[in-house]
C-alpha atoms as a PDB file:
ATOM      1  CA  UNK A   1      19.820  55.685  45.338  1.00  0.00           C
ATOM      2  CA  UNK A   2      15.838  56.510  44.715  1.00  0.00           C
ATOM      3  CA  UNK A   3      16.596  59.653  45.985  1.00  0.00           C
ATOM      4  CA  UNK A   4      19.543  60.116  43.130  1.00  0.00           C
ATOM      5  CA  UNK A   5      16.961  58.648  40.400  1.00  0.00           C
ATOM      6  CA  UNK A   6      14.092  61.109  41.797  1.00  0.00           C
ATOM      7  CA  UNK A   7      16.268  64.319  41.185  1.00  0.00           C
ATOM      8  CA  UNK A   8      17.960  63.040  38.192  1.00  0.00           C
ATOM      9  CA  UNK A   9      14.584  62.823  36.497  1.00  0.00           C
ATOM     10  CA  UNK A  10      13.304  66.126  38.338  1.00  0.00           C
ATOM     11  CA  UNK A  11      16.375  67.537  36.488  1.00  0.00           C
ATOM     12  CA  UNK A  12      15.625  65.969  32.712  1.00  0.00           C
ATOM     13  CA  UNK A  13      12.194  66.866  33.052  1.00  0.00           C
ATOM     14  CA  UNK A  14      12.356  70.469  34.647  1.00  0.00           C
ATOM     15  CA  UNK A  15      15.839  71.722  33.476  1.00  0.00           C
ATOM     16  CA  UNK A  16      17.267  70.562  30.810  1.00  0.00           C
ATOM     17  CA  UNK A  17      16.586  72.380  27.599  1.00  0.00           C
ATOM     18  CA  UNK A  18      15.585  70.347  24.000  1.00  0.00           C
ATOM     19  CA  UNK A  19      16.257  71.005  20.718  1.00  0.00           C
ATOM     20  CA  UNK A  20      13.030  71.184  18.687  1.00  0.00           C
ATOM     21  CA  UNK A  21      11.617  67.955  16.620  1.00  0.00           C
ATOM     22  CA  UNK A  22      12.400  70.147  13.813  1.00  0.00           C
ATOM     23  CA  UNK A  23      16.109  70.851  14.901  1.00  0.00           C
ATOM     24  CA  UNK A  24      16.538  67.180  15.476  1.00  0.00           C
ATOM     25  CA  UNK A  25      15.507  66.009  12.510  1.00  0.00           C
ATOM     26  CA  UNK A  26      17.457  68.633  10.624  1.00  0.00           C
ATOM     27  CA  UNK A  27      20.997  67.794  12.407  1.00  0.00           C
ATOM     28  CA  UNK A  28      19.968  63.739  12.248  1.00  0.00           C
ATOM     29  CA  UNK A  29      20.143  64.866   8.549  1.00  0.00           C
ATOM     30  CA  UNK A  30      23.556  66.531   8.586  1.00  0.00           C
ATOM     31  CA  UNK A  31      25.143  64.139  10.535  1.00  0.00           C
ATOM     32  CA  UNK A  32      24.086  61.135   8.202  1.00  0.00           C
ATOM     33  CA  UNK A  33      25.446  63.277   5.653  1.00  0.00           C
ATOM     34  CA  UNK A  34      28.435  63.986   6.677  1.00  0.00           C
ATOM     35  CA  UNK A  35      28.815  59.525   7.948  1.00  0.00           C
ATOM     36  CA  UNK A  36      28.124  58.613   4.015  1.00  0.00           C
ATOM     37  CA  UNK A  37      30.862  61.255   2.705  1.00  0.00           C
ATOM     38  CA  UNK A  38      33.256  60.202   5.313  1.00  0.00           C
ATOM     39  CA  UNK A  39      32.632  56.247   4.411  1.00  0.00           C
ATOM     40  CA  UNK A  40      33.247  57.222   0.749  1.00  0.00           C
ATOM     41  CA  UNK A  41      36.508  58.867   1.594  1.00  0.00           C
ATOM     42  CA  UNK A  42      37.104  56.199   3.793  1.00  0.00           C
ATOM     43  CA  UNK A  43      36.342  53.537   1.039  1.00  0.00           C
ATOM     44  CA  UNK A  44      38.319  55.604  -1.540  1.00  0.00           C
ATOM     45  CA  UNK A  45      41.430  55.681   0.601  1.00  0.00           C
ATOM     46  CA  UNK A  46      41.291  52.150   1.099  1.00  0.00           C
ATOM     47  CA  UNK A  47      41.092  51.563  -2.718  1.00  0.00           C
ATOM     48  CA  UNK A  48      43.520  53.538  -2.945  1.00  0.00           C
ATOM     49  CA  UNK A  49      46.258  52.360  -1.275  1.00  0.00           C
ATOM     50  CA  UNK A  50      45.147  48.486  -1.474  1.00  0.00           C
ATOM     51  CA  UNK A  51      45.766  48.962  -5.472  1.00  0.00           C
ATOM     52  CA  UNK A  52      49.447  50.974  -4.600  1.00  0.00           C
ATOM     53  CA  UNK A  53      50.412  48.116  -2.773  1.00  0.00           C
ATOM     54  CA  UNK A  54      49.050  45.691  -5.531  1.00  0.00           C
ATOM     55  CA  UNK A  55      51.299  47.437  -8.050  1.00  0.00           C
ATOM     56  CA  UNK A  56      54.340  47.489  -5.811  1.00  0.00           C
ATOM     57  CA  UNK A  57      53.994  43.769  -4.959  1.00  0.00           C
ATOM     58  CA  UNK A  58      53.501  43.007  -8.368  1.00  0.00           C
ATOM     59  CA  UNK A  59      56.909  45.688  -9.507  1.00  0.00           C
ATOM     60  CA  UNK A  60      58.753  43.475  -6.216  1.00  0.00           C
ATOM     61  CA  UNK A  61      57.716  40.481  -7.965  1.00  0.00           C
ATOM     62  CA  UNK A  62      59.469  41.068 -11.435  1.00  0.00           C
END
């Protein structure tokens, strides 16, 4: 098991290529972005279809 944690870290530290801070803080960018314009569809959806079924309730109702 130490022996497992010893190379894992040897491998993180020795081969494993990063992205720049730059890079990182550019795509942190896009992809909270892209979560707010996927909420508002989400949330527009939602609106939506929660008034469509308002309105055919209601129409059932008469």
């Amino acid at each position: 098991m130490i022996n497992y944690i010893k190379e894992s870290y040897n491998e993180l530290r020795n081969h494993v290529t990063w992205t720049t801070w730059s890079e990182a803080q550019r795509l942190t960018v896009i992809v909270a972005v892209f979560s707010v314009i996927l909420a508002l569809v989400v949330f527009g959806v939602d609106t939506v279809f929660s008034k469509a079924i308002g309105q055919y309730f209601q129409w059932i109702k008469s």
